[in-house]
Protein backbone atom coordinates (compact mmCIF):
# COMPACT_ATOMS: atom_id res chain seq x y z
CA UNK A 1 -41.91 -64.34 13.61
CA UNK A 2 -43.79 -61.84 15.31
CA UNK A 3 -45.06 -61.96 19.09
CA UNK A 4 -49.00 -62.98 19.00
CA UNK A 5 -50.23 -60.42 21.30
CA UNK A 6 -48.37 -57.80 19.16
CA UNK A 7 -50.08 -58.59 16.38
CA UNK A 8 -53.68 -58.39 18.06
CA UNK A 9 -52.36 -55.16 19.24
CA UNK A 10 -51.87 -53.59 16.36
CA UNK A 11 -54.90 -54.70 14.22
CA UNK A 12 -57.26 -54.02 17.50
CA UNK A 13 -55.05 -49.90 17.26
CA UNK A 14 -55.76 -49.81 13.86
CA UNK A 15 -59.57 -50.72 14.03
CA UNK A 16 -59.82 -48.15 16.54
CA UNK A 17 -57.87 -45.57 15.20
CA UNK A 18 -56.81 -46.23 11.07
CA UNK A 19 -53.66 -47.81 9.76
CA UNK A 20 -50.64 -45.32 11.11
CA UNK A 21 -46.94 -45.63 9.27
CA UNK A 22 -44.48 -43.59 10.36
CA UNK A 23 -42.03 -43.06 7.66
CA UNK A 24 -38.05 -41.93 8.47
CA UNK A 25 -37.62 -38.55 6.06
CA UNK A 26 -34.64 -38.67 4.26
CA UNK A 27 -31.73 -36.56 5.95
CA UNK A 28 -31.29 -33.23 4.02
CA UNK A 29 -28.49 -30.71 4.65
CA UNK A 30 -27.20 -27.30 2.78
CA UNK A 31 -23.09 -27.04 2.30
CA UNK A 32 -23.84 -23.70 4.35
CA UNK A 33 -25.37 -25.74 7.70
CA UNK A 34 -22.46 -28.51 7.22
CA UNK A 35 -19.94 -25.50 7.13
CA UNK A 36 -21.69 -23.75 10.25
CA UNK A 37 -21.07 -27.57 12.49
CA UNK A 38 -17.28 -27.94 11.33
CA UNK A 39 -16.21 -24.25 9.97
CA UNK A 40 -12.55 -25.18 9.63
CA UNK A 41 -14.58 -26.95 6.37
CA UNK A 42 -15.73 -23.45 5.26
CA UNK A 43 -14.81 -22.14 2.09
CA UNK A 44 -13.09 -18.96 2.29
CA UNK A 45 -14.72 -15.63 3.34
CA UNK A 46 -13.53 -13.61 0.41
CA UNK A 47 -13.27 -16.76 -2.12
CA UNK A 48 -10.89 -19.36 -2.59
CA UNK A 49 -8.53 -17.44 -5.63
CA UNK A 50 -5.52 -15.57 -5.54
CA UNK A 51 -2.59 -15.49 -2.20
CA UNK A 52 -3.08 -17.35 0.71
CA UNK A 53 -2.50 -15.19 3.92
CA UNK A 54 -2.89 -17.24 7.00
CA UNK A 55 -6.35 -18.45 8.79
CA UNK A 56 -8.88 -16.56 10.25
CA UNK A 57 -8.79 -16.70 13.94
CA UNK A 58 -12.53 -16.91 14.99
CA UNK A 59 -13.25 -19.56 12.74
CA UNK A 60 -9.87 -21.47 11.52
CA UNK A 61 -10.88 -20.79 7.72
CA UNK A 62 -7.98 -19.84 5.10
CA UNK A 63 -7.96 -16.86 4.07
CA UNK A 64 -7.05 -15.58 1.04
CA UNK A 65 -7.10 -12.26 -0.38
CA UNK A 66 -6.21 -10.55 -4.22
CA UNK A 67 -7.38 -7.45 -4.80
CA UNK A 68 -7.46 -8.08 -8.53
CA UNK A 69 -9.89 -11.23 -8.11
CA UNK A 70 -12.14 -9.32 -5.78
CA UNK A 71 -11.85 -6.13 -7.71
CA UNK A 72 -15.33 -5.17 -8.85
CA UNK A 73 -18.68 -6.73 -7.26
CA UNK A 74 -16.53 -7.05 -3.73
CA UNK A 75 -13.95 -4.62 -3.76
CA UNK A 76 -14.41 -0.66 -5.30
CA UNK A 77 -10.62 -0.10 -5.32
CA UNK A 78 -7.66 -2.47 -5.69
CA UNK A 79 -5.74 -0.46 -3.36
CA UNK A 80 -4.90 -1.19 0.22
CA UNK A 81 -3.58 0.56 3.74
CA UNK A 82 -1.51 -1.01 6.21
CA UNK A 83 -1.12 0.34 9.61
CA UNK A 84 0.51 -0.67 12.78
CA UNK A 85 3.63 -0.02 15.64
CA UNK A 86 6.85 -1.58 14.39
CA UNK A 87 7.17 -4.92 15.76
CA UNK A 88 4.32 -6.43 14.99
CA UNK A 89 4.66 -8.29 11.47
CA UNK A 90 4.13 -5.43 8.53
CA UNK A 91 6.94 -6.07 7.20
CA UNK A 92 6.39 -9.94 6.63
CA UNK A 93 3.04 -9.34 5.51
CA UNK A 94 4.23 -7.16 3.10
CA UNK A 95 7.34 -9.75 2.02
CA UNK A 96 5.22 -12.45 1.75
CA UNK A 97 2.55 -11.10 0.32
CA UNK A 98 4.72 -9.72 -2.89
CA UNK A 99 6.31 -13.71 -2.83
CA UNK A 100 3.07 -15.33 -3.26
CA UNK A 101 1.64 -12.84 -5.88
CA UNK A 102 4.87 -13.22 -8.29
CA UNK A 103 3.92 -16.89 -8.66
CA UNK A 104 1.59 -15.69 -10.39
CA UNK A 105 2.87 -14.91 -14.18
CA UNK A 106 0.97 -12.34 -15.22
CA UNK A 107 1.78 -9.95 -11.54
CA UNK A 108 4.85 -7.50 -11.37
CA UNK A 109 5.72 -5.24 -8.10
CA UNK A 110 7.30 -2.63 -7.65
CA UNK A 111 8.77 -1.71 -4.17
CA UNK A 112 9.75 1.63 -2.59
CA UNK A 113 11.96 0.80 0.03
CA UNK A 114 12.55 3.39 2.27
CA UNK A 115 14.26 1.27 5.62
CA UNK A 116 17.13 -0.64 6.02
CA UNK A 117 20.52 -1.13 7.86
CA UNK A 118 24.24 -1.43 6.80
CA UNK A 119 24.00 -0.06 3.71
CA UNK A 120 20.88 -1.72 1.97
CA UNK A 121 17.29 -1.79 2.16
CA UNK A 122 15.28 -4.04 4.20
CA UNK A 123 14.11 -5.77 0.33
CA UNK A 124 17.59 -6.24 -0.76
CA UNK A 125 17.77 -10.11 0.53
CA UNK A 126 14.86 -10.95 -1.59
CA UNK A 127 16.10 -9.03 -4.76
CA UNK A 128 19.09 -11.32 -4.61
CA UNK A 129 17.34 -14.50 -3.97
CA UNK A 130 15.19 -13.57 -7.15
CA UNK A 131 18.27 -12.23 -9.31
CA UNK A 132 17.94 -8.76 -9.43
CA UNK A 133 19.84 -5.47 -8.67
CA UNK A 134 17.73 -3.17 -6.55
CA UNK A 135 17.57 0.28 -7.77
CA UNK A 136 19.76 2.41 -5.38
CA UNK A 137 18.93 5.97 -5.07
CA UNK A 138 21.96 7.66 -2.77
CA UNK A 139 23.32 11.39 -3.30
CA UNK A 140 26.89 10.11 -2.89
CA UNK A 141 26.63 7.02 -5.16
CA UNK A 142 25.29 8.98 -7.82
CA UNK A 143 28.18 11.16 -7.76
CA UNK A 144 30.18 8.76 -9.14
CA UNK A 145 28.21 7.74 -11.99
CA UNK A 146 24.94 6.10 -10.20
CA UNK A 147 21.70 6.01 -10.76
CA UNK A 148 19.84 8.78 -12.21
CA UNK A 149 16.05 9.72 -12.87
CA UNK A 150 15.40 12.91 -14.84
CA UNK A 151 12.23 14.86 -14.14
CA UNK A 152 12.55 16.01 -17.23
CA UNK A 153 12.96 12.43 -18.92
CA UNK A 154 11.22 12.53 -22.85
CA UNK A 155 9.05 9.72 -21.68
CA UNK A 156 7.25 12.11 -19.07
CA UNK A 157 4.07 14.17 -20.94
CA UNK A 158 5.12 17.90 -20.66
CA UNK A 159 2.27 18.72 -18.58
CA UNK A 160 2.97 16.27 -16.29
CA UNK A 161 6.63 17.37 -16.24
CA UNK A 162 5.62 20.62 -15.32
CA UNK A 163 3.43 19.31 -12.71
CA UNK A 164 6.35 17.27 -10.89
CA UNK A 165 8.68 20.82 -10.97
CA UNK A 166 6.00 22.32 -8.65
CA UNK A 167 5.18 20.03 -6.73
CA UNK A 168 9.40 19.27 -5.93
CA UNK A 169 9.22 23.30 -5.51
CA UNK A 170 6.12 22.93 -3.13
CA UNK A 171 7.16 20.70 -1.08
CA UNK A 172 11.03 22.21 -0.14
CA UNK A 173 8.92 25.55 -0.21
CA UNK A 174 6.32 24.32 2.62
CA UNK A 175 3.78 26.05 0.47
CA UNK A 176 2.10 26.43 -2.99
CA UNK A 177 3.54 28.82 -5.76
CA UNK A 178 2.04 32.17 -5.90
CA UNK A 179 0.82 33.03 -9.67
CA UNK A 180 4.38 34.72 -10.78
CA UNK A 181 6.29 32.28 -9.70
CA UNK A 182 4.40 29.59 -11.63
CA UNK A 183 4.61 31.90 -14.63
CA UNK A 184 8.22 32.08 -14.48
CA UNK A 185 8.60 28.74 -14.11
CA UNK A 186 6.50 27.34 -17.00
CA UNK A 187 7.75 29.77 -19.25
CA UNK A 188 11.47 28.22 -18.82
CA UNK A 189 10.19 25.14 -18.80
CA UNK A 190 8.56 25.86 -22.05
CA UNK A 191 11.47 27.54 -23.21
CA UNK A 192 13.75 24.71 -22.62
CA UNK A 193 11.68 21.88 -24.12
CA UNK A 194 11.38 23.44 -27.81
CA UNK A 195 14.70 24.75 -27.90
CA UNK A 196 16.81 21.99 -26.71
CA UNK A 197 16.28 18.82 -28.77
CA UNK A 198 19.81 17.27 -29.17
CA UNK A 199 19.88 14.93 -25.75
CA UNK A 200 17.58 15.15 -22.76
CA UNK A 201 16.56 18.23 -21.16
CA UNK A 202 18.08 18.09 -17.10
CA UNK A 203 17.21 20.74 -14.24
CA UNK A 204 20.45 22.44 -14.34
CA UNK A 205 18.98 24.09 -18.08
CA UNK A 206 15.63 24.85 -16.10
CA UNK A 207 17.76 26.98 -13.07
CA UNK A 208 19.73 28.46 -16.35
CA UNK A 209 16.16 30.18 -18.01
CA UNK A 210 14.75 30.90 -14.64
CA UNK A 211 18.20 33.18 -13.44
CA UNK A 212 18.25 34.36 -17.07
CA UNK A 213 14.84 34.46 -18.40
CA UNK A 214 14.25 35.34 -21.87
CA UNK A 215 13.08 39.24 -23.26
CA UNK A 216 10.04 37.66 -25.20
CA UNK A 217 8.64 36.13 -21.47
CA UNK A 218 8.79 39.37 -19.81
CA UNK A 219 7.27 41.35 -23.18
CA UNK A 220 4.12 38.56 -23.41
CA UNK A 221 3.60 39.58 -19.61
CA UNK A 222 4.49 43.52 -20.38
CA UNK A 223 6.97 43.66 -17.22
CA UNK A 224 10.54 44.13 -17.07
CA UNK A 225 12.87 41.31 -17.65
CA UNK A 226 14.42 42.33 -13.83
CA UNK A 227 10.52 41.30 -12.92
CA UNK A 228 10.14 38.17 -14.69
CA UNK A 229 13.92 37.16 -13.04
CA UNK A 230 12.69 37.76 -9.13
CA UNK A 231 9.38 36.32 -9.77
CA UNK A 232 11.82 32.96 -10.89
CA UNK A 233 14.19 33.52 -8.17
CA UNK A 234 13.30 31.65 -5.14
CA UNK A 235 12.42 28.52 -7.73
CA UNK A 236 16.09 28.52 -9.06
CA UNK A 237 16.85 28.50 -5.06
CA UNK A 238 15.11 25.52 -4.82
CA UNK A 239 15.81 23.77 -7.54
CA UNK A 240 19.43 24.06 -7.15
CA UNK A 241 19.39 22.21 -4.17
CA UNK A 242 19.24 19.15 -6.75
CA UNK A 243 21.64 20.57 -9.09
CA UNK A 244 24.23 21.50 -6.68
CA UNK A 245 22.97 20.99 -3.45
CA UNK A 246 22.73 17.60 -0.70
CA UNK A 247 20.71 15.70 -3.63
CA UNK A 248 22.96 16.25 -6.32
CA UNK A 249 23.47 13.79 -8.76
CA UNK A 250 19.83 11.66 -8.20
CA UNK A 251 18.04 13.83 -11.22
CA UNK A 252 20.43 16.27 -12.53
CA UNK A 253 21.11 14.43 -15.67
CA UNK A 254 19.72 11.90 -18.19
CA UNK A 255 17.59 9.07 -16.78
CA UNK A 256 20.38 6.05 -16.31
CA UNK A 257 19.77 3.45 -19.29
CA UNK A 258 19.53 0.05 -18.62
CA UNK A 259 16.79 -0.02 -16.28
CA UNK A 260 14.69 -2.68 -16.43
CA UNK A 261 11.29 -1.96 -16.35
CA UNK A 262 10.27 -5.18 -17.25
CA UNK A 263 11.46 -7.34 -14.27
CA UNK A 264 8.94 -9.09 -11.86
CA UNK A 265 10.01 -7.23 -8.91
CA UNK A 266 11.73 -3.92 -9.54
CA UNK A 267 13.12 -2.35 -5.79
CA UNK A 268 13.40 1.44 -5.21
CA UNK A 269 16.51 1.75 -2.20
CA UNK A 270 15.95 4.87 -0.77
CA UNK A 271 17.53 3.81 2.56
CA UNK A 272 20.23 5.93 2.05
CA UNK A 273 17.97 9.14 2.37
CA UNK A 274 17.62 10.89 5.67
CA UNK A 275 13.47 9.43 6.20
CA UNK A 276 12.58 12.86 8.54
CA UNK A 277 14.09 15.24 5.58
CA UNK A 278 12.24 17.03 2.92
CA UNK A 279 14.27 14.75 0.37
CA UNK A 280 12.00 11.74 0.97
CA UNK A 281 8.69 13.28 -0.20
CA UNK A 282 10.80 14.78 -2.84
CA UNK A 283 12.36 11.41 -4.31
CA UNK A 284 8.79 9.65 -3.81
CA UNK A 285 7.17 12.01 -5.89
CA UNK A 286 10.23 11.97 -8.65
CA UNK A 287 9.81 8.28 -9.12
CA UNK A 288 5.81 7.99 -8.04
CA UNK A 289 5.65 10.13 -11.53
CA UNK A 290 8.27 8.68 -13.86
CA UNK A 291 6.74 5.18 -13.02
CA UNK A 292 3.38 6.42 -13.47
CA UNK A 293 4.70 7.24 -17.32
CA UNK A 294 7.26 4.67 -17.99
CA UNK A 295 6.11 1.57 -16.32
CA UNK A 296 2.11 1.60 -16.33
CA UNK A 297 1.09 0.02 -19.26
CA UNK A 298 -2.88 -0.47 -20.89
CA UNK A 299 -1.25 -4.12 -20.98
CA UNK A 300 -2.22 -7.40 -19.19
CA UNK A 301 -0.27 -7.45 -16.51
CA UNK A 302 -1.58 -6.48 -12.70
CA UNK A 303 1.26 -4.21 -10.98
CA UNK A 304 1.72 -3.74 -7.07
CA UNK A 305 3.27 -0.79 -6.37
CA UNK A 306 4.26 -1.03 -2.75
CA UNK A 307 5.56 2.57 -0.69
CA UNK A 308 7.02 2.03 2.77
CA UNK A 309 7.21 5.25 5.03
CA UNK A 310 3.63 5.89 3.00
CA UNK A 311 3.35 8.81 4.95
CA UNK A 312 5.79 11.07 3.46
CA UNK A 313 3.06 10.88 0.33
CA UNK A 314 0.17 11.09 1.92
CA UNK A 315 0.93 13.68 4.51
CA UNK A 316 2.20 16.59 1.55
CA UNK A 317 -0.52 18.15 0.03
CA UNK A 318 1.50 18.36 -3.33
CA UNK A 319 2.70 14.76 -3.55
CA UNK A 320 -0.73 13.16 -2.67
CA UNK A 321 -2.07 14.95 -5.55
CA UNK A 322 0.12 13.56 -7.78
CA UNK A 323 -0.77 10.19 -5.96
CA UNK A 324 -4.30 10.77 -6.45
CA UNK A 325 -4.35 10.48 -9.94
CA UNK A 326 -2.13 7.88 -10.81
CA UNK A 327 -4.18 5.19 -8.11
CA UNK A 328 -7.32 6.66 -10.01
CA UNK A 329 -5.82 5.81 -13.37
CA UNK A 330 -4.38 2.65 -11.70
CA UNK A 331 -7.72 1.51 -11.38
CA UNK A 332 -8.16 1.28 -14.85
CA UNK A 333 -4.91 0.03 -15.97
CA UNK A 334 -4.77 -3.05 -13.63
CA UNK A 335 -2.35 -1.54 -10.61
CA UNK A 336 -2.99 -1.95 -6.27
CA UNK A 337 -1.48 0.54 -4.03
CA UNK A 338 0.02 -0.70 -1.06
CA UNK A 339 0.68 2.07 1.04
CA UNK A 340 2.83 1.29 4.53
CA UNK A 341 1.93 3.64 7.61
CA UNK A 342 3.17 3.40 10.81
CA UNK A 343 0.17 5.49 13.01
CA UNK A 344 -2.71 7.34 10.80
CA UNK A 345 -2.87 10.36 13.26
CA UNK A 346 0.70 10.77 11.13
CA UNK A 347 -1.62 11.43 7.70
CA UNK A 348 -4.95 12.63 9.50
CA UNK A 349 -3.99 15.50 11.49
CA UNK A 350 -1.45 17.60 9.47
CA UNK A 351 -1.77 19.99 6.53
CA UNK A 352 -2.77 17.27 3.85
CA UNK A 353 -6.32 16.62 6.03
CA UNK A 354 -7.79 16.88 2.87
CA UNK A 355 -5.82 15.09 0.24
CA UNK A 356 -5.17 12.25 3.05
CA UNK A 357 -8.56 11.45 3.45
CA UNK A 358 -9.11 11.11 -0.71
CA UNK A 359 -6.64 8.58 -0.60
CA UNK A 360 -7.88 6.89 2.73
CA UNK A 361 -10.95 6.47 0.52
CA UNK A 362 -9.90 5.03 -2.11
CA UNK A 363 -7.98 1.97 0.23
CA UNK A 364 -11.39 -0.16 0.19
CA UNK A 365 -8.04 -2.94 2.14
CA UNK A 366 -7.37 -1.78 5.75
CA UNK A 367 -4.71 -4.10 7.57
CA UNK A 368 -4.65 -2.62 11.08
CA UNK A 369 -1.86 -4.31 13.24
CA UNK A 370 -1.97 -3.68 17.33
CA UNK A 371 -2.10 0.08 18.27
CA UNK A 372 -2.47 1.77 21.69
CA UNK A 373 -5.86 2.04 23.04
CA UNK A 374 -6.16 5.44 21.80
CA UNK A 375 -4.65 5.52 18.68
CA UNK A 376 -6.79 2.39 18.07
CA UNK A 377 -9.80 4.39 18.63
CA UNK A 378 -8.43 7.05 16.17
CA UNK A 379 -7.88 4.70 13.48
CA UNK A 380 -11.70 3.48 14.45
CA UNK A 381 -13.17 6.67 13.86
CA UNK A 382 -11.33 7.87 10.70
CA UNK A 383 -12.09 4.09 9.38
CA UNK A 384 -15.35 3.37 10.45
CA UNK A 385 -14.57 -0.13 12.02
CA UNK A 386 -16.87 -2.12 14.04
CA UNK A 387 -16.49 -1.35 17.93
CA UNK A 388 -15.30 -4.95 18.69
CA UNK A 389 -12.53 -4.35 16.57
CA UNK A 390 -11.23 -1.27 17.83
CA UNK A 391 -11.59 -2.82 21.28
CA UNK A 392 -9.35 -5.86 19.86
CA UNK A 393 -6.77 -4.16 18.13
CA UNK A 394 -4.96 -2.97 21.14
CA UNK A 395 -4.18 -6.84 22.35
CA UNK A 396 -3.18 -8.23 19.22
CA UNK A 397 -0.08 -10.20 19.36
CA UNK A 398 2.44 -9.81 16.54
CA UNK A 399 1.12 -11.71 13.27
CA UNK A 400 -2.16 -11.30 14.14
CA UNK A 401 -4.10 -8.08 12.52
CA UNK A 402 -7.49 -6.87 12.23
CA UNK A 403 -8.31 -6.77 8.26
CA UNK A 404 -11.21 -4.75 6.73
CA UNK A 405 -11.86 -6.00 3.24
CA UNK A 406 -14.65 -3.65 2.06
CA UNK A 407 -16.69 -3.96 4.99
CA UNK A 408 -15.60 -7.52 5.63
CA UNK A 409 -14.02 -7.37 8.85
CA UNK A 410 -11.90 -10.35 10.17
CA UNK A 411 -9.20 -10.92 12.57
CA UNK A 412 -6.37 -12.75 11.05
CA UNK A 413 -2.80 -14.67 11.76
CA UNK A 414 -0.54 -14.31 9.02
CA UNK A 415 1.16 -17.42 8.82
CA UNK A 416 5.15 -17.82 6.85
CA UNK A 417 6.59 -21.18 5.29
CA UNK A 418 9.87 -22.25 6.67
CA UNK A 419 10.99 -21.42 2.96
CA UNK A 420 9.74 -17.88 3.30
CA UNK A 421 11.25 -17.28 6.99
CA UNK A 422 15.00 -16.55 6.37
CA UNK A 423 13.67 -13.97 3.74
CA UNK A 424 11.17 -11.96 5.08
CA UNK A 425 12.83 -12.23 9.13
CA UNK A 426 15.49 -10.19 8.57
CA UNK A 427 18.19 -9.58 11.23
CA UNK A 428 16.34 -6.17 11.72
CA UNK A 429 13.03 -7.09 11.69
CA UNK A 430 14.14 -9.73 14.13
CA UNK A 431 15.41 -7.12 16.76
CA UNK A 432 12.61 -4.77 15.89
CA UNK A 433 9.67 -7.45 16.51
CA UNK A 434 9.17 -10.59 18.21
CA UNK A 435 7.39 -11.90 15.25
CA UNK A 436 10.23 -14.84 14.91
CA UNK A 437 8.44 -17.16 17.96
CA UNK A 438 9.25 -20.45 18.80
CA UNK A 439 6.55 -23.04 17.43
CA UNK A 440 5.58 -23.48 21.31
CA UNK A 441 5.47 -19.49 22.07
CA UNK A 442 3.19 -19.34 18.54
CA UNK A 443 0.15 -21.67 19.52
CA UNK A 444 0.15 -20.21 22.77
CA UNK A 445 -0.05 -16.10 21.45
CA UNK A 446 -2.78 -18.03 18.99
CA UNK A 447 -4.59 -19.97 21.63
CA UNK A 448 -5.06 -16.97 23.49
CA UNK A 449 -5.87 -14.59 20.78
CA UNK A 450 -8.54 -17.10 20.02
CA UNK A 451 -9.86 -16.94 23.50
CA UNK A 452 -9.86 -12.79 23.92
CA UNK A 453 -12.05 -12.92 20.27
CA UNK A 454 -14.41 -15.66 21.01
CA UNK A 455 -15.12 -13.62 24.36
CA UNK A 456 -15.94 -10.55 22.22
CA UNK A 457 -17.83 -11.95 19.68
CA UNK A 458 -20.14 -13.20 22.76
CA UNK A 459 -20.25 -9.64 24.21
CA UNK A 460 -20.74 -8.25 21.25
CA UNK A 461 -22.80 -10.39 19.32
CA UNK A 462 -25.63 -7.65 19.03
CA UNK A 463 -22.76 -4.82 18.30
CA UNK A 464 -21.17 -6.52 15.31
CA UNK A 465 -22.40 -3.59 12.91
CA UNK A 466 -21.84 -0.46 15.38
CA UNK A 467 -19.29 2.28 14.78
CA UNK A 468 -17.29 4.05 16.87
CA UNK A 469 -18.77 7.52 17.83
């Protein structure tokens, strides 16, 4: 029962002053404000389909990432650049990342795997956990009956057979054929595709027509065969080199059968090529264009064709070209490009400027790992990345990498299963980085990588769209 002088209160208030109820409005929240108070709730920034990755440091969200999910309204290109110093966790992003995408059925990956120790790649631990031989590309193996790739191989288009025997020529030349040269070299070519059709055309019948060149070429051009034979010359040169030279026996001969093409994970071992010789660009290119006509396929599947040591393709002139089109008919036929790099100065500065920067463009992924201050800077520029992020990429710890989806710019720890550890820490990687912590040493490097970037989002909070000049 209510107090008596609380009741002549409130009918003497409401004489004076009309009845007054307060009503208690019902409680309304958006998932967006709930997410804001507790983000670890947050949905992913990029969406909630395809391979996890690890967590996002400012915030704690997952985050995922597929560049065939996003492809389209969020992403422009499926294809994606990592950079970074050795040591700091490419190569188990990489690992992983290929793991978690073949768990999905429809996915295959290829892998060109250009490192490695005691006599196998760095991928050959996970081609044997998954069953499968790793394609072995080594001048002294191949002697002996090994693997082979023919430039020449049926299954190559002519035209773009005669575009791989230039650009092999360009690149052990160090420059582009002159207009004689290229004459005498598609006129053997020619030559030797419509007159020998009993087995597979190899190089050694190309060197043949270009040091004896035919009396109907040099007639069509009104020279003198002597003529037609220097202008071929310095191409036979070259092109002996994989006949008879230090690469013989890689792609003087019929393409090896029994390749399987149709494996989830097919590995490319090119560890047993000297990485700081011509041969390198050379073998990329050879297998960059067979694949490109014996393994893309207008079919269902999404491919991943991963290239460590990127560089040697995007620093030639001739091989990026070759590049460039098959990531711009990639596009269309369902494949990402995962190109490696160690330092972008490598691709930026050199004689391939140009073709570099088409294929820079067409990476709409950019994993940066920690750089030096001023290489950082560099890759800020040439990228176009926030300021705070170029000012964070030089303390990174290992695992922990700046990633630029599109514009969507994130700092994130890649994190590995216990499962996935023994196979993506090899005993290399191990002495190479100190990605393999201790639990303790882990939360620490993360607790104070989350400290550093929640002091420069509050520094920067009104920089968060600027560039670096």
């Amino acid at each position: 029962m209510r107090d008596p002088l609380s009741v002549v209160t409130d009918a003497f208030t409401s004489f004076l002053f009309g009845k007054v109820e307060t009503t208690r409005l019902p409680v309304r929240t958006s998932t967006g404000q709930a997410q804001a108070v507790y983000l670890p709730t947050a949905a992913p920034g990029l969406g909630d389909s395809g391979v996890i990755i690890g967590r996002e440091v400012y915030s704690g969200k997952g985050y995922i990432y597929d560049p065939f999910q996003l492809y389209g309204q969020q992403l422009p290109a499926p294809h994606w650049l990592v950079l970074g110093e050795s040591g700091n966790g490419k190569s188990a992003l990489e690992k992983t990342y290929v793991l978690r995408q073949l768990r999905f059925r429809d996915r295959q990956v290829v892998v060109l795997d250009a490192q490695g120790e005691d006599g196998a790649g760095e991928w050959n631990l996970i081609a044997q956990e998954l069953g499968i031989t790793p394609i072995r590309l080594d001048p002294r193996a191949a002697l002996d009956q090994g693997i082979r790739l023919n430039p020449l191989d049926p299954a190559i288009t002519t035209t773009g057979q005669l575009a791989l025997l230039r650009t092999i020529i360009e690149v052990a030349m160090g420059h582009g054929l002159d207009e004689r040269a290229g004459f005498a070299l598609k006129v053997a070519h020619a030559y030797v595709n419509e007159s020998i059709v009993e087995r597979q055309p190899v190089l050694s019948d190309i060197v043949e027509r270009l040091r004896h060149p035919e009396p109907e070429s040099a007639e069509a051009m009104n020279v003198a065969i002597d003529d037609v034979r220097a202008w071929g010359l310095d191409v036979a040169l070259v092109l002996d080199r994989l006949v008879d030279g230090d690469l013989r026996g890689m792609f003087d001969g019929p393409t090896t059968v029994g390749i399987d093409l149709d494996a989830p994970l097919i590995v490319f071992d090119l560890s047993h090529i000297d990485r700081n010789s011509i041969a390198m660009p050379i073998l990329m290119a050879i297998v960059g264009v067979w694949l490109e006509h014996t393994w893309i396929r207008p079919d269902r599947k999404k491919r991943i064709f991963l290239v460590e040591e990127a560089w040697h393709i995007i620093n030639s002139p001739f091989v990026a070209q070759l590049f460039q089109r098959l990531l711009k008919f990639g596009r269309r036929l369902g494949l990402s490009f995962v190109a490696v790099v160690h330092h972008l100065s490598d691709v930026v500065d050199g004689a391939a400027a140009k073709e570099a920067a088409a294929i820079l463009k067409m990476a709409s992924t950019r994993t940066i790992y920690a750089q030096k201050a001023d290489e950082a800077r560099a890759t800020g520029r040439v990228l176009g990345l926030p300021r705070w992020a170029v000012e964070i990429i030089p303390t990174l710890t290992p695992g922990i990498a700046v990633w630029d989806v599109n514009g969507n710019v994130q700092v994130v720890k890649h994190l590995v299963t216990e499962t996935e550890r023994p196979l993506v820490f090899t005993d290399r990687a191990m002495t190479e980085s100190s990605a393999d912590l201790s639990d303790d040493a882990l939360r620490a490097a993360e607790r104070e990588a989350e400290e550093r970037a929640a002091a420069f989002v509050e520094q920067h909070v009104g920089d968060s769209e600027s560039t670096v000049a």
